[in-house]
Protein backbone atom coordinates (compact mmCIF):
# COMPACT_ATOMS: atom_id res chain seq x y z
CA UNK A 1 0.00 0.00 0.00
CA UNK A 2 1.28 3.63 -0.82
CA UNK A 3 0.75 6.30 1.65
CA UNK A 4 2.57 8.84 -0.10
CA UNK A 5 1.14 11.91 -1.80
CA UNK A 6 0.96 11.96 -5.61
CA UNK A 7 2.64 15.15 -7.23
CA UNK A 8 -0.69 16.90 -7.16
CA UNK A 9 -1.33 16.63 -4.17
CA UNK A 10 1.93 17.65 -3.10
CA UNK A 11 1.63 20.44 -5.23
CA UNK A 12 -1.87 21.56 -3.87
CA UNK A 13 -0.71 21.37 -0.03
CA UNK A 14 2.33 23.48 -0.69
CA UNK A 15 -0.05 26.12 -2.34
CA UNK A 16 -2.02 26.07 0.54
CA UNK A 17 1.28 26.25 2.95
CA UNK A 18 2.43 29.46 0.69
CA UNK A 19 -0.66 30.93 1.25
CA UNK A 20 -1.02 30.28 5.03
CA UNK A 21 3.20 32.25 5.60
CA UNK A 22 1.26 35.49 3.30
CA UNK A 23 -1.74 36.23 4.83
CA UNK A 24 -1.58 34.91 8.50
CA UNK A 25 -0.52 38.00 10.61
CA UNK A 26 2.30 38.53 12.63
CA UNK A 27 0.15 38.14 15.58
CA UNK A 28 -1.73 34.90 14.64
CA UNK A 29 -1.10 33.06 17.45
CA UNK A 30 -2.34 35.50 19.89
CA UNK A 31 -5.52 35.69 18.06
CA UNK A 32 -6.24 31.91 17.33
CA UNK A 33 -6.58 31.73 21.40
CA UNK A 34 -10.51 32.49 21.01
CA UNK A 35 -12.05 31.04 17.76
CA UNK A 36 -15.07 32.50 18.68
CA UNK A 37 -13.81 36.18 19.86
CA UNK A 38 -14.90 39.22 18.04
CA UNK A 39 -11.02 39.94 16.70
CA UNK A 40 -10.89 36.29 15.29
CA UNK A 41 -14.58 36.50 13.82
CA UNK A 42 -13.09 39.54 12.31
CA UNK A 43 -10.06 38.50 10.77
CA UNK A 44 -11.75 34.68 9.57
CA UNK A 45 -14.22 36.62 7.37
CA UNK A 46 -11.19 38.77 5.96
CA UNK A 47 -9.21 35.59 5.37
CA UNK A 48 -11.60 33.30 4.20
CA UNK A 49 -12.56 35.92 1.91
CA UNK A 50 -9.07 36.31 0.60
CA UNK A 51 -9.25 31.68 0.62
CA UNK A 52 -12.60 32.45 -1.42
CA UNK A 53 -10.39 34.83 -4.17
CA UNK A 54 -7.35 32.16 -3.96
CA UNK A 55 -9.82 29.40 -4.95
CA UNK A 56 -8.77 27.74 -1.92
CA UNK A 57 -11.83 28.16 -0.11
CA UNK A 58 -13.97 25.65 -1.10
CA UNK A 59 -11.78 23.57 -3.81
CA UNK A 60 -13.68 20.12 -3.29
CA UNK A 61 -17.31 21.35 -4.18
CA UNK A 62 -18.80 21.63 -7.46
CA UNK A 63 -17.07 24.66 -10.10
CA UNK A 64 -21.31 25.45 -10.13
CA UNK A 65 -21.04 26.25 -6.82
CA UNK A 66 -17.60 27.85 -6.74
CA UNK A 67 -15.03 24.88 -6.24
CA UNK A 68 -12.92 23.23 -8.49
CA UNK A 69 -14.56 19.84 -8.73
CA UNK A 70 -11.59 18.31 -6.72
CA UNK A 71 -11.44 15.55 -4.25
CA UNK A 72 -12.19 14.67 -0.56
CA UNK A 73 -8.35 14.54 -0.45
CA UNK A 74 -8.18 17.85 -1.84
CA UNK A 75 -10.94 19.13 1.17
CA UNK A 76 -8.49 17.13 3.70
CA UNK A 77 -5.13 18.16 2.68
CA UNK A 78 -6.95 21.60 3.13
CA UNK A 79 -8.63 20.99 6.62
CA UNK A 80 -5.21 19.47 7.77
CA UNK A 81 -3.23 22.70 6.56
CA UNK A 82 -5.56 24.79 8.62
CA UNK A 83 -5.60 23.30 11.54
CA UNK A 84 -2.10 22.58 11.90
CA UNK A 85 -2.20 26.75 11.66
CA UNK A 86 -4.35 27.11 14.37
CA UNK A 87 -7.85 26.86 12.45
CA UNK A 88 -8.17 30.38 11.25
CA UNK A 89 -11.49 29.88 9.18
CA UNK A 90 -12.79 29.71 12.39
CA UNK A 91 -16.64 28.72 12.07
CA UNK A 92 -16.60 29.03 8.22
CA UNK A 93 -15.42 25.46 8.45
CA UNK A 94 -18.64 23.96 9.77
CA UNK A 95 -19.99 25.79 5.92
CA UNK A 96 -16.71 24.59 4.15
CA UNK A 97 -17.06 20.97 5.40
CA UNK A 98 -20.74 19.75 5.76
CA UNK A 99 -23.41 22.67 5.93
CA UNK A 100 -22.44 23.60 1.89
CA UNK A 101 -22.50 20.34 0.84
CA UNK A 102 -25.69 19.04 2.89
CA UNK A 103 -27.34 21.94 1.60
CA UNK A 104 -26.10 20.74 -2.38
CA UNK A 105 -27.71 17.41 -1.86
CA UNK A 106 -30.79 18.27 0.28
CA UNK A 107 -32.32 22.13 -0.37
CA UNK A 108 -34.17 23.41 -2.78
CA UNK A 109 -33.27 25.42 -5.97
CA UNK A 110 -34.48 28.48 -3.85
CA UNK A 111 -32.45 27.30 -0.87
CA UNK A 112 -29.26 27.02 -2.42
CA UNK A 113 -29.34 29.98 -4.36
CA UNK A 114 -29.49 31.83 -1.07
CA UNK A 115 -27.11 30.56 1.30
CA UNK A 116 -24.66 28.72 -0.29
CA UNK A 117 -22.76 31.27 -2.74
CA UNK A 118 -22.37 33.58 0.01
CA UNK A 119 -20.64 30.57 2.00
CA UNK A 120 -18.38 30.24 -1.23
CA UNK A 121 -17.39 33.85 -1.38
CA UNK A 122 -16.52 33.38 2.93
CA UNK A 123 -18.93 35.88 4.00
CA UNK A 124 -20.92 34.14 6.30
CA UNK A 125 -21.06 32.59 9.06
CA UNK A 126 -23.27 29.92 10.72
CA UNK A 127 -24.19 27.86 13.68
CA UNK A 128 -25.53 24.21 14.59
CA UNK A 129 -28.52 23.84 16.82
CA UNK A 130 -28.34 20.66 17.91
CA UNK A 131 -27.81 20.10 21.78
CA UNK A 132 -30.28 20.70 24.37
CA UNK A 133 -29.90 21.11 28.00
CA UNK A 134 -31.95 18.14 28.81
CA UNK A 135 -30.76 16.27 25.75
CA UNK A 136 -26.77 16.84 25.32
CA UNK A 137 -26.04 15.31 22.12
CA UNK A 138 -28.50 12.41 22.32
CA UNK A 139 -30.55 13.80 18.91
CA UNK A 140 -33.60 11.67 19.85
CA UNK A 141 -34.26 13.50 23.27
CA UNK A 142 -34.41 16.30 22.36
CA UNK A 143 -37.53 19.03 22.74
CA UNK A 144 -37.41 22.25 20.77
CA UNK A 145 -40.52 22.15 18.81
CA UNK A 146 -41.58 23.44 15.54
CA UNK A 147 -45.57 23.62 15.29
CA UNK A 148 -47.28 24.19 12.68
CA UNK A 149 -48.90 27.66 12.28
CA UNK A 150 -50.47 28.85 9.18
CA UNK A 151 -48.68 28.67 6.22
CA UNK A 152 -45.00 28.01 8.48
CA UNK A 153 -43.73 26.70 11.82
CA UNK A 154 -43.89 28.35 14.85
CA UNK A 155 -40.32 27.41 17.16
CA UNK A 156 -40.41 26.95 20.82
CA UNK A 157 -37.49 25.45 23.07
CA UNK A 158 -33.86 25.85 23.56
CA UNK A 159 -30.64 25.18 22.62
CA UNK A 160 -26.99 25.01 24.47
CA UNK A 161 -23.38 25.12 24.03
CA UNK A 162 -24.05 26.56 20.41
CA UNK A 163 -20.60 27.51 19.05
CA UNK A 164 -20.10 30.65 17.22
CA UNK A 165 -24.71 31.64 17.91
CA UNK A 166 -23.69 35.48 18.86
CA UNK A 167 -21.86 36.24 15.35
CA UNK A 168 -23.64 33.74 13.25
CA UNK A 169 -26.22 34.58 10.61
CA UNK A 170 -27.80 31.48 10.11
CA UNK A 171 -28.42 28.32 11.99
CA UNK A 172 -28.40 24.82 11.14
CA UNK A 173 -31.44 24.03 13.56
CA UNK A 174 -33.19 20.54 14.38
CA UNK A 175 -36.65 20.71 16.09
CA UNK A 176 -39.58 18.32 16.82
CA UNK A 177 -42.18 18.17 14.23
CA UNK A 178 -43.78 15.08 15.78
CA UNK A 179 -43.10 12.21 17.76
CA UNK A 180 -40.20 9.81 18.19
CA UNK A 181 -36.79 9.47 16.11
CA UNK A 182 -38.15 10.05 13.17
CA UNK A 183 -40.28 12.90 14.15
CA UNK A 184 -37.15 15.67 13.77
CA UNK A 185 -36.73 18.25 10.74
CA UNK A 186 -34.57 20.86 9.74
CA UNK A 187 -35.28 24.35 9.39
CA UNK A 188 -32.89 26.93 8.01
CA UNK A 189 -33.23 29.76 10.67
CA UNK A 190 -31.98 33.29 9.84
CA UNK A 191 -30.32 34.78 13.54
CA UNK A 192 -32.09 38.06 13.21
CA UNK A 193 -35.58 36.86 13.01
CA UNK A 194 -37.84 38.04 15.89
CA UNK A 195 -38.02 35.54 18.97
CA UNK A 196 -34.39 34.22 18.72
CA UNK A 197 -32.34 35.20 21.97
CA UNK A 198 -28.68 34.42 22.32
CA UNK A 199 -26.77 34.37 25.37
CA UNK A 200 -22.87 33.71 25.60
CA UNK A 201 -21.87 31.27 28.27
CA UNK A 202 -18.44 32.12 30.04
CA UNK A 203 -15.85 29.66 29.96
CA UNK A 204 -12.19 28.86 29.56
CA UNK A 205 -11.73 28.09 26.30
CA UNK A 206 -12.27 31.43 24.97
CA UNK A 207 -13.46 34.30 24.32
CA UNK A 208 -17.53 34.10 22.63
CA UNK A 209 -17.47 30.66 21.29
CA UNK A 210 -20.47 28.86 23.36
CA UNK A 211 -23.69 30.22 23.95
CA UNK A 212 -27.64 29.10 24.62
CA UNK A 213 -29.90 30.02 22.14
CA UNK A 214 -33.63 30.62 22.62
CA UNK A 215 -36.65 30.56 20.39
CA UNK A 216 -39.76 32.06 21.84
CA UNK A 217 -43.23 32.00 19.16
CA UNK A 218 -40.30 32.38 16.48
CA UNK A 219 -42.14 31.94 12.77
CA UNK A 220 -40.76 30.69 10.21
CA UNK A 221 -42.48 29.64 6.65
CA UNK A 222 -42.21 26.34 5.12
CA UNK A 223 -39.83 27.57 2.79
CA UNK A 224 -37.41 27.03 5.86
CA UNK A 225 -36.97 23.84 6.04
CA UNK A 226 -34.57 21.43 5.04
CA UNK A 227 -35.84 18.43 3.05
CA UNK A 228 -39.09 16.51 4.17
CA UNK A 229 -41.09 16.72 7.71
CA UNK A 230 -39.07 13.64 10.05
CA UNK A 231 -36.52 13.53 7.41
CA UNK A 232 -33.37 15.15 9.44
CA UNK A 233 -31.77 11.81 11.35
CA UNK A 234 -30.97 10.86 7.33
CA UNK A 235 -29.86 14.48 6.40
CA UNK A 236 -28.02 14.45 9.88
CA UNK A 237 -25.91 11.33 9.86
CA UNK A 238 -24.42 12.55 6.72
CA UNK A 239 -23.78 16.30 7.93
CA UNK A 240 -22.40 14.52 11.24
CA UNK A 241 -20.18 12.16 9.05
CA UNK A 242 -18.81 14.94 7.41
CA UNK A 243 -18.02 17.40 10.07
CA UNK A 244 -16.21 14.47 12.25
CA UNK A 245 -13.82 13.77 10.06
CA UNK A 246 -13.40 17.02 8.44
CA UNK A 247 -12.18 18.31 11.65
CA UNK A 248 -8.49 17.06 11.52
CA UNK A 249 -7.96 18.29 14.84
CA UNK A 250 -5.18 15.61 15.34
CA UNK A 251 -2.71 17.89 12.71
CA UNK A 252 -3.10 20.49 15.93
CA UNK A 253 -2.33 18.48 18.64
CA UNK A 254 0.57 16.56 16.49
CA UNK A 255 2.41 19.81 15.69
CA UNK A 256 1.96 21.03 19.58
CA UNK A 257 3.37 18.23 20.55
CA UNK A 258 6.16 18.37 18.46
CA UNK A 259 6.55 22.14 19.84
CA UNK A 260 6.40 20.99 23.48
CA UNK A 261 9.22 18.49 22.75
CA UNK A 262 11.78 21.08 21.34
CA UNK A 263 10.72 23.73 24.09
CA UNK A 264 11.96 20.00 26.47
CA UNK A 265 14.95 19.21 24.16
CA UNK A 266 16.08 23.22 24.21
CA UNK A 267 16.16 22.95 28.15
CA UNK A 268 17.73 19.75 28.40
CA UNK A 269 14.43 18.83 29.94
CA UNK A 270 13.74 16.04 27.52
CA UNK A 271 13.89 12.88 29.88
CA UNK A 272 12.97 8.82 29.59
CA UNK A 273 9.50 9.77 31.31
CA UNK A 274 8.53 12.07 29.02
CA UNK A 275 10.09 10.36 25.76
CA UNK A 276 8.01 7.67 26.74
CA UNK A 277 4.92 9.80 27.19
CA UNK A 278 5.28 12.05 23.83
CA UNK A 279 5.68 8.70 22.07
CA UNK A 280 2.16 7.46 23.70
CA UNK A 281 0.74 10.57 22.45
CA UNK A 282 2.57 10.52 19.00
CA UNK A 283 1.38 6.82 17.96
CA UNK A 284 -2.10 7.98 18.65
CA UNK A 285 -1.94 11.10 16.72
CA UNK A 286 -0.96 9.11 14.02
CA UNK A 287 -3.35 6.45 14.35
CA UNK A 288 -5.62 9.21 14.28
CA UNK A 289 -4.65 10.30 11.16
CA UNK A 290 -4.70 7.16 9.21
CA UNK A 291 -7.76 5.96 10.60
CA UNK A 292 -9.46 8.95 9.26
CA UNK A 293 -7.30 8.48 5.79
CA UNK A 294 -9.04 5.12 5.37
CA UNK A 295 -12.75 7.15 5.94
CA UNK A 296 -11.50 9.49 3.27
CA UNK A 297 -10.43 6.91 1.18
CA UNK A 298 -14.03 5.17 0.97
CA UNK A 299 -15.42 8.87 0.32
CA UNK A 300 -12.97 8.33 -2.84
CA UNK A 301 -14.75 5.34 -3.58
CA UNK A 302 -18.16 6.50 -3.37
CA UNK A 303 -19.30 4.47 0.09
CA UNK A 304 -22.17 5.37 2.30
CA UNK A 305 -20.53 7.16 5.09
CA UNK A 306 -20.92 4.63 8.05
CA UNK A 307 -20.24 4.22 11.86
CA UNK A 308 -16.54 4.31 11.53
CA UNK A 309 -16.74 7.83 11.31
CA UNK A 310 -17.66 7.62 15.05
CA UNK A 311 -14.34 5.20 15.68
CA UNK A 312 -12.13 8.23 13.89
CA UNK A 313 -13.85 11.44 16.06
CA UNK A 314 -12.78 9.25 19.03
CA UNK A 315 -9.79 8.73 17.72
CA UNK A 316 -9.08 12.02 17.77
CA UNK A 317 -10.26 13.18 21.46
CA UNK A 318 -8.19 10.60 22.62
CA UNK A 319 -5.05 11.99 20.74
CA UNK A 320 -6.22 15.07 21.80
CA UNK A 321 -6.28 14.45 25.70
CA UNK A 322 -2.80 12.66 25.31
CA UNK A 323 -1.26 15.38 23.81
CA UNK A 324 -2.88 17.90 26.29
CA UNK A 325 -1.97 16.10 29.01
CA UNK A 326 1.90 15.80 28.01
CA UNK A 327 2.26 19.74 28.05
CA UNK A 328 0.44 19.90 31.39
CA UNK A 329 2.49 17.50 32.97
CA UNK A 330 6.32 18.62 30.86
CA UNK A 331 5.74 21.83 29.91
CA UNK A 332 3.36 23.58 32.53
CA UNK A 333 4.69 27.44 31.72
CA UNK A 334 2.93 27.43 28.46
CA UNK A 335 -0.41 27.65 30.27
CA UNK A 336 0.53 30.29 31.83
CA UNK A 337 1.07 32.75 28.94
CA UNK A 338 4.45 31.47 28.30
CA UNK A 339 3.16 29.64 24.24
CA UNK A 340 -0.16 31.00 23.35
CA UNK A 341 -0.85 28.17 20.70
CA UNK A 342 0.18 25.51 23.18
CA UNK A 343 -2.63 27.47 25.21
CA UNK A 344 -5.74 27.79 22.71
CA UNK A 345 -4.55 23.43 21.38
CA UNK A 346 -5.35 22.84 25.36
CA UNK A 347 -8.29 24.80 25.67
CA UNK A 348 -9.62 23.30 22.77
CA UNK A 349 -8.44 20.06 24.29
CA UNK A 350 -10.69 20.22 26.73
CA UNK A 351 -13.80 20.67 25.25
CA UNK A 352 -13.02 18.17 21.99
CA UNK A 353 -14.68 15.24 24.41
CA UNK A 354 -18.10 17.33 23.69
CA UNK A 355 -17.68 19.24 20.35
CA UNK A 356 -19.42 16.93 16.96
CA UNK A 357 -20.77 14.52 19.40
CA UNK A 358 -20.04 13.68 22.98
CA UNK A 359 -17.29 10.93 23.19
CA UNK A 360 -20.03 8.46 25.08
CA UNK A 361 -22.28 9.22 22.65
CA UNK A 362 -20.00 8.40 19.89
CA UNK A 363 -18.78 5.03 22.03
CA UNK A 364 -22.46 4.48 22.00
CA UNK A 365 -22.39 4.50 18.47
CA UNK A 366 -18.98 2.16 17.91
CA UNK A 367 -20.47 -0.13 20.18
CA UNK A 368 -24.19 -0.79 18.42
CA UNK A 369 -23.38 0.00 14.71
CA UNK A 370 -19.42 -0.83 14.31
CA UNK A 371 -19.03 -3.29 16.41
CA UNK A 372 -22.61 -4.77 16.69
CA UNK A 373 -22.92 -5.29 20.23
CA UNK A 374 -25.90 -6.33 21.94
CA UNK A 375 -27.52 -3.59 24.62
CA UNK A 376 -28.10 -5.46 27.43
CA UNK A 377 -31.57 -5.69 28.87
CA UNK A 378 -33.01 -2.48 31.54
């Protein structure tokens, strides 16, 4: 088996790499510390414009839609370039990797004409209502409710630990349009429209990227939603698919490792315990990254996505936690404001357990559908 890169793709990650050195500002690494801040939100929509202009925004959709026709390689070499930099698309990504192309496959003429060549020029920005307070990231629990009124919906109910709600335009939002799993849908909710509340929730992993989101009487026609009544578990486990494996967060964590080991190596600091322990965290970074090479591979090929997708976002908050917990225990200065990317990689360390799925909830998922365990009897 080859795992090397053919001459194209070569070619394409060292455009990307050229690209990253002449736009990224001096001060990057400062800034990458809050995806979600209002200086980062600032500078993504400049820079993914600038992507948008370099054709390297959104090279794996359709040339109708503004791509080049390329790959999934193409999207991965790209998602792996970016987050190795510190992710500064910030939110675009969530439109780059799975809202865009969901939107291809499942909205109408009318739908896609309005939301997704703004996503290709990088001016917009969305968010993913999924979660609830009472339901976490267990999809079939949860309660926000979309009635029908008239000739629309009228949305009730809440939403939590929405990433990115207070600068977003749109959201991605599920809601209950009847009973049971396959009584969810999809609407296509501007931010602005009347009834929609959004309050930031403080934590340490920076600055505006979490919030709870409320919908009070908020109408909506039936123009706003996505595919059939009961249809969004299908639409969903693709868009989920997608985003957890076009989140190469392990191309992060592997290059902050790396860093933490020279920072060790520079100060003669570099001893058998922690060789041992950067090695731990090394083989699972790179298990990480060629478990979710084999998912890309079978995109190549045309396969349904399936549960291994779980396996690979696993995968990667494991490699995540490793790595985080290497600097903590080596390299304990650059927490406090001594590396500000070794800072934001263990911020976002700590919250990649919950982020595209809970990691029980995707264990859940590896047990039932990948490895076809029984659930034993309540």
């Amino acid at each position: 088996m080859d795992f090397d890169w053919d001459e194209e793709q070569r070619s394409f990650r060292a455009e990307v790499r050229t690209f990253l050195d002449a736009n990224l500002p001096d001060n990057w690494e400062e800034l990458a510390h809050g995806p979600g801040s209002a200086a980062q939100t600032t500078f993504s929509k400049q820079f993914c414009g600038a992507l948008a202009e370099a054709g390297l925004l959104v090279p794996h959709w359709p040339s109708e839609w503004g791509g080049r026709d390329a790959d999934p390689w193409t999207s991965f070499i790209l998602a792996e370039e970016m987050w190795a930099a510190g992710e500064p698309r910030g939110g675009q990504y969530m439109n780059v990797n799975w809202i865009g192309p969901t939107l291809m496959r499942f909205g109408t003429q009318e739908q896609q004409a309005r939301y997704i060549p703004p996503m290709a020029r990088g001016e917009t920005l969305w968010c993913q209502g999924f979660s609830e307070p009472e339901a976490g990231s267990d999809l079939a629990s949860l309660r926000t409710r979309a009635d029908r009124h008239g000739d629309g919906y009228r949305i009730n109910g809440q939403k939590i630990w929405t990433s990115y709600a207070g600068a977003a335009d749109t959201c991605f939002l599920l809601a209950r349009t009847a009973q049971g799993k396959g009584g969810i849908s999809i609407f296509l909710l501007p931010m602005d429209t009347p009834g929609i509340t959004v309050r930031q929730i403080p934590s340490i992993i920076g600055e505006g990227d979490i919030h709870e989101v409320f919908f009070d009487d908020v109408e909506v026609p039936e123009g706003a939603r996505l595919g059939e009544e009961g249809q969004a578990w299908d639409i969903v486990r693709l868009s989920l698919s997608l985003e957890r494996v076009g989140i190469p967060r392990f191309a992060l964590a592997s290059r902050m490792l790396h860093r933490a080991v020279d920072v060790l190596k520079k100060a003669g600091r570099f001893d058998a315990g922690a060789i041992q322990q950067s090695a731990k965290a090394h083989a699972a970074c790179e298990a990480t990254r060629l478990y979710s090479y084999n998912i890309i591979d079978q995109r190549c090929q045309g396969q349904p996505p399936g549960p291994e997708a779980s396996a690979a976002r696993f995968a990667t908050v494991n490699a995540e936690r490793l790595v985080a917990e290497f600097v903590v225990e080596h390299v304990p200065e650059a927490l406090a404001g001594g590396d500000a990317l070794l800072l934001a990689h263990h911020q976002r360390a700590i919250v990649a357990g919950i982020a595209s799925g809970a990691a029980e909830i995707q264990l859940n998922l590896i047990a039932t559908e990948l490895l076809q365990l029984p659930r034993e009897p309540r």
